[in-house]
PDB file of N, CA and C in Angstrom:
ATOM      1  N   UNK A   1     113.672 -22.058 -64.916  1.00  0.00           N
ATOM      2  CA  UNK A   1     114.864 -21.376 -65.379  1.00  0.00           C
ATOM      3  C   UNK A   1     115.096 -21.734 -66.846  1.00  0.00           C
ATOM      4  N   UNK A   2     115.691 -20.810 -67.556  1.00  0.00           N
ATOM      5  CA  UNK A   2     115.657 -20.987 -68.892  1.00  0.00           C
ATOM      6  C   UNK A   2     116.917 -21.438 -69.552  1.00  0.00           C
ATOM      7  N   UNK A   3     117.383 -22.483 -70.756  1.00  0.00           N
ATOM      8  CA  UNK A   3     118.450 -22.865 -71.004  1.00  0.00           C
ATOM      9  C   UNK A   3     118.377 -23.248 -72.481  1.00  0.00           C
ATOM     10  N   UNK A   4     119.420 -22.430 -72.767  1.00  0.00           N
ATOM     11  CA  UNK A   4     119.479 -22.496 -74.236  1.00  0.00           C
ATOM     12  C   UNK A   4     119.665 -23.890 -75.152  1.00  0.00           C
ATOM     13  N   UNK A   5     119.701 -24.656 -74.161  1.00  0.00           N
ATOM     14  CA  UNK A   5     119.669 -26.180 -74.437  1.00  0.00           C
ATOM     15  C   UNK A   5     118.488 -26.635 -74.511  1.00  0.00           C
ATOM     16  N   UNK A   6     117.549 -25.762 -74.051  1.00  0.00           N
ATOM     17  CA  UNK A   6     116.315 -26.060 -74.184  1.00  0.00           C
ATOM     18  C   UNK A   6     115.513 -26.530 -75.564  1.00  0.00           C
ATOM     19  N   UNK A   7     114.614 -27.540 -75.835  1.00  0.00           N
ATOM     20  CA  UNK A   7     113.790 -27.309 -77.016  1.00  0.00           C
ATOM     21  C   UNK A   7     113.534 -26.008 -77.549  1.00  0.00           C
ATOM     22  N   UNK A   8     113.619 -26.287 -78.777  1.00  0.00           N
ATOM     23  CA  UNK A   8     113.318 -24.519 -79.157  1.00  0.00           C
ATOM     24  C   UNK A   8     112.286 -24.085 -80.367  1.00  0.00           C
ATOM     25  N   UNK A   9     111.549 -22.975 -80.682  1.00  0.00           N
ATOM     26  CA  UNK A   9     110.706 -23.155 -81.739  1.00  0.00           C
ATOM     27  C   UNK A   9     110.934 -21.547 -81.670  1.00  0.00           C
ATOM     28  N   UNK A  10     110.445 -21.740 -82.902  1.00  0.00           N
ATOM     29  CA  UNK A  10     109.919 -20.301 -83.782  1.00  0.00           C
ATOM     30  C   UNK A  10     108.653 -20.226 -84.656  1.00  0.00           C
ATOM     31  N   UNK A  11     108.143 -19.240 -83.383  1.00  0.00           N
ATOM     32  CA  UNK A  11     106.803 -18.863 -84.295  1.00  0.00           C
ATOM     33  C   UNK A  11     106.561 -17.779 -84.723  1.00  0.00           C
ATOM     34  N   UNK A  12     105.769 -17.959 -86.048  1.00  0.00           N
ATOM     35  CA  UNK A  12     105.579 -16.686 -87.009  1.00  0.00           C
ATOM     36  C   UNK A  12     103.889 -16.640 -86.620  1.00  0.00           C
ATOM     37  N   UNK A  13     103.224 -15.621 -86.572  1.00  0.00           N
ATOM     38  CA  UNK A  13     101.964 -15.285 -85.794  1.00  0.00           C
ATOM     39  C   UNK A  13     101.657 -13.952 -86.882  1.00  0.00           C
ATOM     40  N   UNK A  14     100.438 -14.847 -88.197  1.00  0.00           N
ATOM     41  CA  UNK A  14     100.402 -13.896 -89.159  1.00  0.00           C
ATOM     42  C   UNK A  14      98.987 -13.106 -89.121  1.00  0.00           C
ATOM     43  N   UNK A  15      99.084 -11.843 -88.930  1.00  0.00           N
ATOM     44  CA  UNK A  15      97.652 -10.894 -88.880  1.00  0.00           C
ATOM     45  C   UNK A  15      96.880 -11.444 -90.164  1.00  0.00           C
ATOM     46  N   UNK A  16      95.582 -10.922 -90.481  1.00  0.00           N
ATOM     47  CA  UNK A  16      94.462 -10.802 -90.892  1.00  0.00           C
ATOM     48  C   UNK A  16      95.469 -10.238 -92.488  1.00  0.00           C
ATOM     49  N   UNK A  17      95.359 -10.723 -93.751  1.00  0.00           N
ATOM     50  CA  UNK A  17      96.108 -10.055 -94.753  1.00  0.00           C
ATOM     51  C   UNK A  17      95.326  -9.293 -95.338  1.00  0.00           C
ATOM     52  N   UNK A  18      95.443  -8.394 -96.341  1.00  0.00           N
ATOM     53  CA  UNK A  18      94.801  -7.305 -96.772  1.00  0.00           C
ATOM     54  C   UNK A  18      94.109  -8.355 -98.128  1.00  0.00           C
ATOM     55  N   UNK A  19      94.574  -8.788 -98.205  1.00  0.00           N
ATOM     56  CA  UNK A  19      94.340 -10.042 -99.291  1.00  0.00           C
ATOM     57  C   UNK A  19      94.309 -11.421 -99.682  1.00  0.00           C
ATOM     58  N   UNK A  20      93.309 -11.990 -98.749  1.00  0.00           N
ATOM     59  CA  UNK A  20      93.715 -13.294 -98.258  1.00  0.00           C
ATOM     60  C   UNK A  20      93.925 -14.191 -99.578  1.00  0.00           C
ATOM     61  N   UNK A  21      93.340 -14.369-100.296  1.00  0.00           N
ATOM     62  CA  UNK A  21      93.554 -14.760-101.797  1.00  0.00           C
ATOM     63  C   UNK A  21      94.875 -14.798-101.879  1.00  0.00           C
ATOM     64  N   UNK A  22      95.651 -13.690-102.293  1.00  0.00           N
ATOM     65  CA  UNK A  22      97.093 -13.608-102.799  1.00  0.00           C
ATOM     66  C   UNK A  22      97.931 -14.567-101.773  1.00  0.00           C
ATOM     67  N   UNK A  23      97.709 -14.332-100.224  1.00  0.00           N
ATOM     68  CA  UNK A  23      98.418 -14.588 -98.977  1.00  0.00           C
ATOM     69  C   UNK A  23      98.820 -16.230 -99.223  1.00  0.00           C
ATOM     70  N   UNK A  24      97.115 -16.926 -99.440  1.00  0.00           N
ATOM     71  CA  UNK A  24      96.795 -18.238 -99.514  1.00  0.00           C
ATOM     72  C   UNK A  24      97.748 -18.380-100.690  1.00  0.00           C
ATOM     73  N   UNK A  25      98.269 -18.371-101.996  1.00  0.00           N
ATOM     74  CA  UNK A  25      98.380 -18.713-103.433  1.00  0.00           C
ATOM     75  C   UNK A  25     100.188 -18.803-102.988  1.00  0.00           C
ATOM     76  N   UNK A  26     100.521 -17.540-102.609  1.00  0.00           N
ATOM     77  CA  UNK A  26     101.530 -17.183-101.677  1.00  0.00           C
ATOM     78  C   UNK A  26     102.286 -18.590-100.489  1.00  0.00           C
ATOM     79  N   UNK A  27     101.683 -18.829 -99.955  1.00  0.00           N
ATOM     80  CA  UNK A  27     101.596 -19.726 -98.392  1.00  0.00           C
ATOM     81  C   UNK A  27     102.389 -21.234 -98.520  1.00  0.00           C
ATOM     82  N   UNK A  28     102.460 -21.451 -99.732  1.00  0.00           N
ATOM     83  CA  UNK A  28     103.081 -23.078-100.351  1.00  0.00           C
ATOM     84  C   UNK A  28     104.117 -22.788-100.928  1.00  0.00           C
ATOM     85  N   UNK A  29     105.165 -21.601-100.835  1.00  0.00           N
ATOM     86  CA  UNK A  29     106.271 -21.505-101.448  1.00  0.00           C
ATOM     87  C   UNK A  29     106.758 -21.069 -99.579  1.00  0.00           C
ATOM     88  N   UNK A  30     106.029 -20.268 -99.405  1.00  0.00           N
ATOM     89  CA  UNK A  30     107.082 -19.923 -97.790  1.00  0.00           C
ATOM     90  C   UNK A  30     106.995 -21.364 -96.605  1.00  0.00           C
ATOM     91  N   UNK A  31     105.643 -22.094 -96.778  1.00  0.00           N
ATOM     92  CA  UNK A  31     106.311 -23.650 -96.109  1.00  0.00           C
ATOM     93  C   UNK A  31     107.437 -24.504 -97.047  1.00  0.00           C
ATOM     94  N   UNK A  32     107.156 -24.505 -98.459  1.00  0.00           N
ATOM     95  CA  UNK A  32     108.277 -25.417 -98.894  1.00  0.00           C
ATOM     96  C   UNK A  32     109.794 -24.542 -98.607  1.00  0.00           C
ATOM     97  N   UNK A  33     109.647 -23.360 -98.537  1.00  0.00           N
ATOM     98  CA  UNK A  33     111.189 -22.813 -98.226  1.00  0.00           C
ATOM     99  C   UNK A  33     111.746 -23.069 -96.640  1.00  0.00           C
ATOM    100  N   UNK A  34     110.295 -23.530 -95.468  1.00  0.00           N
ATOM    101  CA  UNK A  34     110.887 -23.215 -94.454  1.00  0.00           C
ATOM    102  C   UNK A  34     111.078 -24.871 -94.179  1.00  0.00           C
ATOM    103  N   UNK A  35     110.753 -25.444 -95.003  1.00  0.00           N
ATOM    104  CA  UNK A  35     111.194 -27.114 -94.865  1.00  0.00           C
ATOM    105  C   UNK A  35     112.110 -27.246 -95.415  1.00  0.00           C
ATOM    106  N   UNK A  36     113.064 -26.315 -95.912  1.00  0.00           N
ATOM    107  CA  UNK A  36     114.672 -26.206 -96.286  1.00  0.00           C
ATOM    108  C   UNK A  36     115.572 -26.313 -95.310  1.00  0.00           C
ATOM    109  N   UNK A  37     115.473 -25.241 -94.099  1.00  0.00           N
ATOM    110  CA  UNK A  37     115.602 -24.662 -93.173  1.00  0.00           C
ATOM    111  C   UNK A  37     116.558 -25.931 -92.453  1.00  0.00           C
ATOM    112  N   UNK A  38     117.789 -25.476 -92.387  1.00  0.00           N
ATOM    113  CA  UNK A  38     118.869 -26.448 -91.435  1.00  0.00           C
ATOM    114  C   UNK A  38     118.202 -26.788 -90.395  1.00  0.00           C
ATOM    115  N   UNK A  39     118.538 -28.111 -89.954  1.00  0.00           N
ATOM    116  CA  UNK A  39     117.794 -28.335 -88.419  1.00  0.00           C
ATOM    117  C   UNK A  39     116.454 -28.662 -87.949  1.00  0.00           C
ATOM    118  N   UNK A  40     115.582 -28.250 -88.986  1.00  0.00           N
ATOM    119  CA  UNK A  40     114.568 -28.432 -88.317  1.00  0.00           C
ATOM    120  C   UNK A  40     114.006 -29.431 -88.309  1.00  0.00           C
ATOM    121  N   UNK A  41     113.417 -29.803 -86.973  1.00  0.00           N
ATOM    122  CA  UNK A  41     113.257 -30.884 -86.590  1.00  0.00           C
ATOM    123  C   UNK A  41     111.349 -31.622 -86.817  1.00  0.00           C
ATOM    124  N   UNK A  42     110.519 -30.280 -86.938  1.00  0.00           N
ATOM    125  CA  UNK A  42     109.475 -30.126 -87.034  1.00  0.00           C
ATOM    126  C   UNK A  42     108.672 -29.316 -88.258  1.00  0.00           C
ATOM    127  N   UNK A  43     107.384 -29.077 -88.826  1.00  0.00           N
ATOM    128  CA  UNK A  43     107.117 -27.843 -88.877  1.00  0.00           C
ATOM    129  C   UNK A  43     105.747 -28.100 -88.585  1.00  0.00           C
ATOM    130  N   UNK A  44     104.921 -26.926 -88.519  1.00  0.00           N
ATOM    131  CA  UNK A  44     103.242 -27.346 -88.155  1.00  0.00           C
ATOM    132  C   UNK A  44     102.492 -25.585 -88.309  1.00  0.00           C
ATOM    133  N   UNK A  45     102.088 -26.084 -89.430  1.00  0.00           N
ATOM    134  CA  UNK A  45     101.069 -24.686 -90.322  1.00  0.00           C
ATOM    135  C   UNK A  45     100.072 -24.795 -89.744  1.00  0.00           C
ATOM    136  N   UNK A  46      98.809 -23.828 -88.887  1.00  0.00           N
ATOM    137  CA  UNK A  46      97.703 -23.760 -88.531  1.00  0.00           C
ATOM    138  C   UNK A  46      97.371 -22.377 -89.242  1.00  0.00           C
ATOM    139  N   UNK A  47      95.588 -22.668 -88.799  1.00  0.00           N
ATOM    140  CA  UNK A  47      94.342 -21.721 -89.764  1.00  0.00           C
ATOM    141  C   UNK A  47      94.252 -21.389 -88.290  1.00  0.00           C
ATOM    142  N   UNK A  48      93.503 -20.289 -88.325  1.00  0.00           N
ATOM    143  CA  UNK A  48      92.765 -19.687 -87.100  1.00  0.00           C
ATOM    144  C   UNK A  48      91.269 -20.128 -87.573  1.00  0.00           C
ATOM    145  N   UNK A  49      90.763 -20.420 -86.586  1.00  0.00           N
ATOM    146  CA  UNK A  49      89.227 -21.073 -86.721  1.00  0.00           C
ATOM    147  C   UNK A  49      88.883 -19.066 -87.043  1.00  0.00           C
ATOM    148  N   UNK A  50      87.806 -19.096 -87.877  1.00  0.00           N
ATOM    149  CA  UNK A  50      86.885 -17.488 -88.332  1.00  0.00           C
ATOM    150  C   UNK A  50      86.192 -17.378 -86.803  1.00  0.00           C
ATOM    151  N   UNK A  51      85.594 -17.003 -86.239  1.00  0.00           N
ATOM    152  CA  UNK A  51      84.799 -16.605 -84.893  1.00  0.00           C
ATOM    153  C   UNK A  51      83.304 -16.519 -85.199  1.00  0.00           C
ATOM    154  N   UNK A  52      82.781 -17.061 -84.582  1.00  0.00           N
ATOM    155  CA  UNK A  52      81.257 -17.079 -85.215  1.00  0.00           C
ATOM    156  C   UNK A  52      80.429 -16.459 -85.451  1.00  0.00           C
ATOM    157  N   UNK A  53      80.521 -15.094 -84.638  1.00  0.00           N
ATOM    158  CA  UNK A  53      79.814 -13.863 -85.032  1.00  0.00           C
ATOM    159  C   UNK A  53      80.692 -12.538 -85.901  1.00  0.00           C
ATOM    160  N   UNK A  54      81.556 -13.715 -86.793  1.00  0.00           N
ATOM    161  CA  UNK A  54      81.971 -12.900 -87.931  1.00  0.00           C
ATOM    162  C   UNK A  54      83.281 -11.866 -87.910  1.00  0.00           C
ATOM    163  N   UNK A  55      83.390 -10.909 -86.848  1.00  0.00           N
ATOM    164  CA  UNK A  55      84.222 -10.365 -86.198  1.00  0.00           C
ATOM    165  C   UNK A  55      85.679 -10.669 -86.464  1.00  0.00           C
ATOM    166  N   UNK A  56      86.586 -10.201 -86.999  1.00  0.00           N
ATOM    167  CA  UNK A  56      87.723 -10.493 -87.490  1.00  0.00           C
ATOM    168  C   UNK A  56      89.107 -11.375 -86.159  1.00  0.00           C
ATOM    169  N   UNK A  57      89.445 -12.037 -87.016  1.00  0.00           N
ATOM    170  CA  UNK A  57      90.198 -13.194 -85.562  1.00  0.00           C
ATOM    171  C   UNK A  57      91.496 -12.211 -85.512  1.00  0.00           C
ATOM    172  N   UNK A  58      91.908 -12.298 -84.339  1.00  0.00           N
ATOM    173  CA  UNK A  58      93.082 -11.758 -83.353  1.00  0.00           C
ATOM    174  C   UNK A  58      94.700 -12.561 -84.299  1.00  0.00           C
ATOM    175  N   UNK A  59      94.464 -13.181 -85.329  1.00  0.00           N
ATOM    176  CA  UNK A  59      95.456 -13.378 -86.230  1.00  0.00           C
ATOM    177  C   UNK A  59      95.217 -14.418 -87.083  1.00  0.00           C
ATOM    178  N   UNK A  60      95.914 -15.005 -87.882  1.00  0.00           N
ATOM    179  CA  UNK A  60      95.118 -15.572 -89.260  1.00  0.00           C
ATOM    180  C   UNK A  60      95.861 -17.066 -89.736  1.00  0.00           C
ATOM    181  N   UNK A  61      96.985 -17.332 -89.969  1.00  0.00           N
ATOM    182  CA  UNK A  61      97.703 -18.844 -89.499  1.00  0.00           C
ATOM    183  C   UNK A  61      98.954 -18.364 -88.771  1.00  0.00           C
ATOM    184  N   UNK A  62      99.662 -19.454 -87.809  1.00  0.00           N
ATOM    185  CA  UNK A  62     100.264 -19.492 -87.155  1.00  0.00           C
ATOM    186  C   UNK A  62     101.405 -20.729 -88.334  1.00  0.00           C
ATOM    187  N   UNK A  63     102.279 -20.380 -87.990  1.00  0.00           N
ATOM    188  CA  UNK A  63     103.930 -21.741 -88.207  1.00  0.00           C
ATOM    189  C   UNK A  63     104.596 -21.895 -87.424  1.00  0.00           C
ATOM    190  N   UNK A  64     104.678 -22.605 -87.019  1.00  0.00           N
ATOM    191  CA  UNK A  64     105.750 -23.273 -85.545  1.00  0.00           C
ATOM    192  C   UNK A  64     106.889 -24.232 -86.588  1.00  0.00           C
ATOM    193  N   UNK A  65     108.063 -23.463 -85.977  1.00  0.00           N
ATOM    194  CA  UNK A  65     109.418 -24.398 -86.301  1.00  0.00           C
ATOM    195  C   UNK A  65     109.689 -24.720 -85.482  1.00  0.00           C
ATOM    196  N   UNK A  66     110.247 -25.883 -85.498  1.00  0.00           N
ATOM    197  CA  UNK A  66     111.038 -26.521 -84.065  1.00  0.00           C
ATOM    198  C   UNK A  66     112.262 -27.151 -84.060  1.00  0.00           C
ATOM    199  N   UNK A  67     112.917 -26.693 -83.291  1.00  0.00           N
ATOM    200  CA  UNK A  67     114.738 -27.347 -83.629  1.00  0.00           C
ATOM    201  C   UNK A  67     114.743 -28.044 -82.330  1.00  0.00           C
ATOM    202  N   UNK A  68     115.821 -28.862 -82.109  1.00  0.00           N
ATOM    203  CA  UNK A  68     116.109 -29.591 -80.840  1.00  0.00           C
ATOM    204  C   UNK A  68     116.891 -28.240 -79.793  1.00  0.00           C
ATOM    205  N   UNK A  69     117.197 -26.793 -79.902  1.00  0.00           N
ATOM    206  CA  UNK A  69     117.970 -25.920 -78.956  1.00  0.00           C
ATOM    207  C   UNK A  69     117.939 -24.809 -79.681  1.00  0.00           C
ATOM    208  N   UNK A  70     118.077 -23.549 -78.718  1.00  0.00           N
ATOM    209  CA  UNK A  70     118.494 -22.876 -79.668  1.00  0.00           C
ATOM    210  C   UNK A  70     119.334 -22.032 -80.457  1.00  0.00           C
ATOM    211  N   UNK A  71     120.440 -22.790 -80.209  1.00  0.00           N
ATOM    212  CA  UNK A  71     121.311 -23.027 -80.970  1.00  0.00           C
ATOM    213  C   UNK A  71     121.000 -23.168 -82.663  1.00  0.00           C
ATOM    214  N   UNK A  72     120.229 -24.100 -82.606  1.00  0.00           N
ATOM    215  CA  UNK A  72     119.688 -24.957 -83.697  1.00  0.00           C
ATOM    216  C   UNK A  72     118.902 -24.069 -84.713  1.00  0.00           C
ATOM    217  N   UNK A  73     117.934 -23.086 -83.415  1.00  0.00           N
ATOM    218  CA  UNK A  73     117.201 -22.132 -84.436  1.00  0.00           C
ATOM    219  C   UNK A  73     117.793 -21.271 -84.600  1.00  0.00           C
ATOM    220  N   UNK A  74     118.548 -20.722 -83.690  1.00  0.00           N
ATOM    221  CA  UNK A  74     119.313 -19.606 -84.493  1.00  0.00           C
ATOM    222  C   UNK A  74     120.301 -19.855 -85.446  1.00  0.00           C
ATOM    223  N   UNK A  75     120.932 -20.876 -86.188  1.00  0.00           N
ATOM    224  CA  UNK A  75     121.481 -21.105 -87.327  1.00  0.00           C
ATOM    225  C   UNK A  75     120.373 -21.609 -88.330  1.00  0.00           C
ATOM    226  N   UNK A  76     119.048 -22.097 -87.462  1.00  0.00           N
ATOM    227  CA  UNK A  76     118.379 -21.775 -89.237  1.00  0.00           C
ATOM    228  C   UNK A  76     117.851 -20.366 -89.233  1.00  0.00           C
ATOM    229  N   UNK A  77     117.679 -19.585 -88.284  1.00  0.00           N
ATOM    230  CA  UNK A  77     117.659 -17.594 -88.824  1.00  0.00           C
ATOM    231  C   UNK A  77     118.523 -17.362 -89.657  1.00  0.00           C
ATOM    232  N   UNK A  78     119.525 -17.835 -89.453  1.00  0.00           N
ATOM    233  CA  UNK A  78     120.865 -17.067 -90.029  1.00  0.00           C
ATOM    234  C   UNK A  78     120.545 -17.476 -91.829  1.00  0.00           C
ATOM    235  N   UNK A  79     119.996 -18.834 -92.152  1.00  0.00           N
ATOM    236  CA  UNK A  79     120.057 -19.036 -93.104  1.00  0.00           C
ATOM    237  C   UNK A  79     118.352 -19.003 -94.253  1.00  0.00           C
ATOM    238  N   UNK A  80     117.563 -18.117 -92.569  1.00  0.00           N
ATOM    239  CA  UNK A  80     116.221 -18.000 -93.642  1.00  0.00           C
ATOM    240  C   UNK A  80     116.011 -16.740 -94.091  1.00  0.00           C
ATOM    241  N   UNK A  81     117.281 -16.153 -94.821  1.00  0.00           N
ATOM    242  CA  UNK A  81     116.629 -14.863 -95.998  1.00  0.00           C
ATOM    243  C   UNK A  81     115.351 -15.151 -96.985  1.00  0.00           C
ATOM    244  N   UNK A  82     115.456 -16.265 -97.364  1.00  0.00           N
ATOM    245  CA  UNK A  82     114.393 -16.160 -98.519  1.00  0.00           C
ATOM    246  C   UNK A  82     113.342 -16.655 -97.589  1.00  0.00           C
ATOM    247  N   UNK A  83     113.287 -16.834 -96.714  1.00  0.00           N
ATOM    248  CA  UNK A  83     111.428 -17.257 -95.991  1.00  0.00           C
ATOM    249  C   UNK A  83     111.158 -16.010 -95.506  1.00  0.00           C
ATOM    250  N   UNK A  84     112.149 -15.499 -94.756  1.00  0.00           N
ATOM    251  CA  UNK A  84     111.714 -13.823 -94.368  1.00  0.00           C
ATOM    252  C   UNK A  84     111.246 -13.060 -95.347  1.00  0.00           C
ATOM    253  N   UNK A  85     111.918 -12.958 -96.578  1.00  0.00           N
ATOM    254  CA  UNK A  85     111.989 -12.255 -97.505  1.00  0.00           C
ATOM    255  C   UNK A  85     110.185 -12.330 -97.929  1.00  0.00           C
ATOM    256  N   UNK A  86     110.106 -13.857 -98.273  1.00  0.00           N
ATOM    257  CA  UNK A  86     109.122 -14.179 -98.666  1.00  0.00           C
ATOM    258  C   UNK A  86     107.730 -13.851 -97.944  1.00  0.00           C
ATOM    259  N   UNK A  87     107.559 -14.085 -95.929  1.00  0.00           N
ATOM    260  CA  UNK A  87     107.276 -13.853 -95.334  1.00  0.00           C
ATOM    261  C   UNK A  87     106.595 -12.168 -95.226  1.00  0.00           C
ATOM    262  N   UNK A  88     107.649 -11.464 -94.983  1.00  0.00           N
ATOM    263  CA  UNK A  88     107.012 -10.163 -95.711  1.00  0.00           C
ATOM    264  C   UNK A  88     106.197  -9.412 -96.682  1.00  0.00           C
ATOM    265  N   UNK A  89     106.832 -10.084 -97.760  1.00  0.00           N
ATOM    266  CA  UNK A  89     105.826 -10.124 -99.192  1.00  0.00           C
ATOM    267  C   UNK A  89     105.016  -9.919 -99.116  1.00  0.00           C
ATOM    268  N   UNK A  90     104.376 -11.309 -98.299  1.00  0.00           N
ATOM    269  CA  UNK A  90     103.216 -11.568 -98.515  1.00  0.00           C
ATOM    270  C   UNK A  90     102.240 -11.661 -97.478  1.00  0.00           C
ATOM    271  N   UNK A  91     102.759 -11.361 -95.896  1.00  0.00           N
ATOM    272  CA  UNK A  91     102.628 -11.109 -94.719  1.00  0.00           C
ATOM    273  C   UNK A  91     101.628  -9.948 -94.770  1.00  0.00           C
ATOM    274  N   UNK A  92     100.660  -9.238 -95.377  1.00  0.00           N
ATOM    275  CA  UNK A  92     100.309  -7.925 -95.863  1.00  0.00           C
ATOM    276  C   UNK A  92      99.653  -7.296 -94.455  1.00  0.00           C
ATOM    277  N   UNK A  93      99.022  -7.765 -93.680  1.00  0.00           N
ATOM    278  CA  UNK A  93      98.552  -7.728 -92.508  1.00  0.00           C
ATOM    279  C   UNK A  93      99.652  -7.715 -91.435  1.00  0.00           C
ATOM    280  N   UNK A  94     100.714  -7.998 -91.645  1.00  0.00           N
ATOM    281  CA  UNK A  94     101.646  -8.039 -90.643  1.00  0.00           C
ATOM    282  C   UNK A  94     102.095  -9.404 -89.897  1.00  0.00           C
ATOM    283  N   UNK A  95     103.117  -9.763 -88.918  1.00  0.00           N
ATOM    284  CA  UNK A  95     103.457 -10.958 -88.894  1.00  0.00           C
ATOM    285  C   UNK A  95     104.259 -10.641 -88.026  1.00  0.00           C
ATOM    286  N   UNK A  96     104.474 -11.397 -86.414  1.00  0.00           N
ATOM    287  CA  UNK A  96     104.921 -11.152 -85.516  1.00  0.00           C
ATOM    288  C   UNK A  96     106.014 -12.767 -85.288  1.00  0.00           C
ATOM    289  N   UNK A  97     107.617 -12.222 -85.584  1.00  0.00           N
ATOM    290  CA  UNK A  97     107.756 -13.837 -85.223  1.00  0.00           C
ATOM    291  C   UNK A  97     108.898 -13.809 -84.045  1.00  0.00           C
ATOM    292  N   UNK A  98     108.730 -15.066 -83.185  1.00  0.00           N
ATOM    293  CA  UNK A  98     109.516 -15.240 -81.900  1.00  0.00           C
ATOM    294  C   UNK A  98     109.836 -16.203 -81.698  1.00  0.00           C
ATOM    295  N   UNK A  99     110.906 -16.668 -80.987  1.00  0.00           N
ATOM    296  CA  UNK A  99     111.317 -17.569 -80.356  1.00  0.00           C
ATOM    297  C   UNK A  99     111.462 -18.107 -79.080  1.00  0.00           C
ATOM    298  N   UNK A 100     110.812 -18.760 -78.859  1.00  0.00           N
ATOM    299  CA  UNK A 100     110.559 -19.708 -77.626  1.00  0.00           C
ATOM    300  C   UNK A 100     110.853 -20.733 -77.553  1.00  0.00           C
ATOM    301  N   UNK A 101     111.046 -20.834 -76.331  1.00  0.00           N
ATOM    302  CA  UNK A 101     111.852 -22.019 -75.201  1.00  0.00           C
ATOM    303  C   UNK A 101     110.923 -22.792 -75.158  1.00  0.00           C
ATOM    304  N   UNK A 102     110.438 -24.363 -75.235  1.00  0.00           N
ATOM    305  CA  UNK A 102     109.500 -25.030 -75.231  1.00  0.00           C
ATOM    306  C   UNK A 102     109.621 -26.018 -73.671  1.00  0.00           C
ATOM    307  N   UNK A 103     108.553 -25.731 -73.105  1.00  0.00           N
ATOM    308  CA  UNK A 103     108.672 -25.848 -71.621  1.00  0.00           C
ATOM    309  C   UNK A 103     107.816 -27.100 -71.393  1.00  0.00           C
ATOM    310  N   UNK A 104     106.982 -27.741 -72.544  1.00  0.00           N
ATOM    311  CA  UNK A 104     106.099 -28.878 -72.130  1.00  0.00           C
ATOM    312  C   UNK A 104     105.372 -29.201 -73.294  1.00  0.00           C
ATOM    313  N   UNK A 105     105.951 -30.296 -73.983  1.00  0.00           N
ATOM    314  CA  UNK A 105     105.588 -30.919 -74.947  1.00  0.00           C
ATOM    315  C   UNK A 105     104.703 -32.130 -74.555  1.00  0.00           C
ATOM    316  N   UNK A 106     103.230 -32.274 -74.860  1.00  0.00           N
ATOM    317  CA  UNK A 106     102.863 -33.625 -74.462  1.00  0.00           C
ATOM    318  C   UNK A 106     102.147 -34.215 -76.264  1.00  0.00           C
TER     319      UNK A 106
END
């Protein structure tokens, strides 16, 4: 059962960019903005490993925020215009972000 008291995170899940160059040069202003971010308790930037027979990966880095509820994340939404903002920019491939209930941290 789900409870908004729950651990909470937000992940941004960024496609393949039209320009990975720019994306990358880009990528160190939208983590230092999201380490602004009220509350947060965490952050954790991943690469998608490339696939070995070359073939383009199913998305390109991942960012996990993590607040203690979410409560927590939804007052740092409220206050991330400029990471969204930024996010988009430079998101060129697209960028899927959600929030989840964290059900098992080991």
């Amino acid at each position: 059962m789900s409870s908004q008291g729950s651990p909470t995170k937000i992940s941004f899940v960024y496609s393949n960019p039209t320009d990975p160059d720019a994306f990358e040069a880009a990528y160190p202003e939208q983590l230092a903005v999201a380490r602004e971010l009220p509350g947060l308790l965490r952050l954790q930037a991943s690469r998608v490993w490339p696939k070995e027979d070359g073939s383009p990966t199913p998305a390109y880095r991942l960012l996990d925020l993590y607040f203690t509820d979410y409560a927590a994340a939804s007052a740092a939404a409220a206050a991330a215009g400029p990471l969204v903002k930024a996010t988009l920019e430079h998101a060129t491939g697209g960028v899927v972000i959600a929030f989840a209930e964290i059900l098992e941290d080991a």
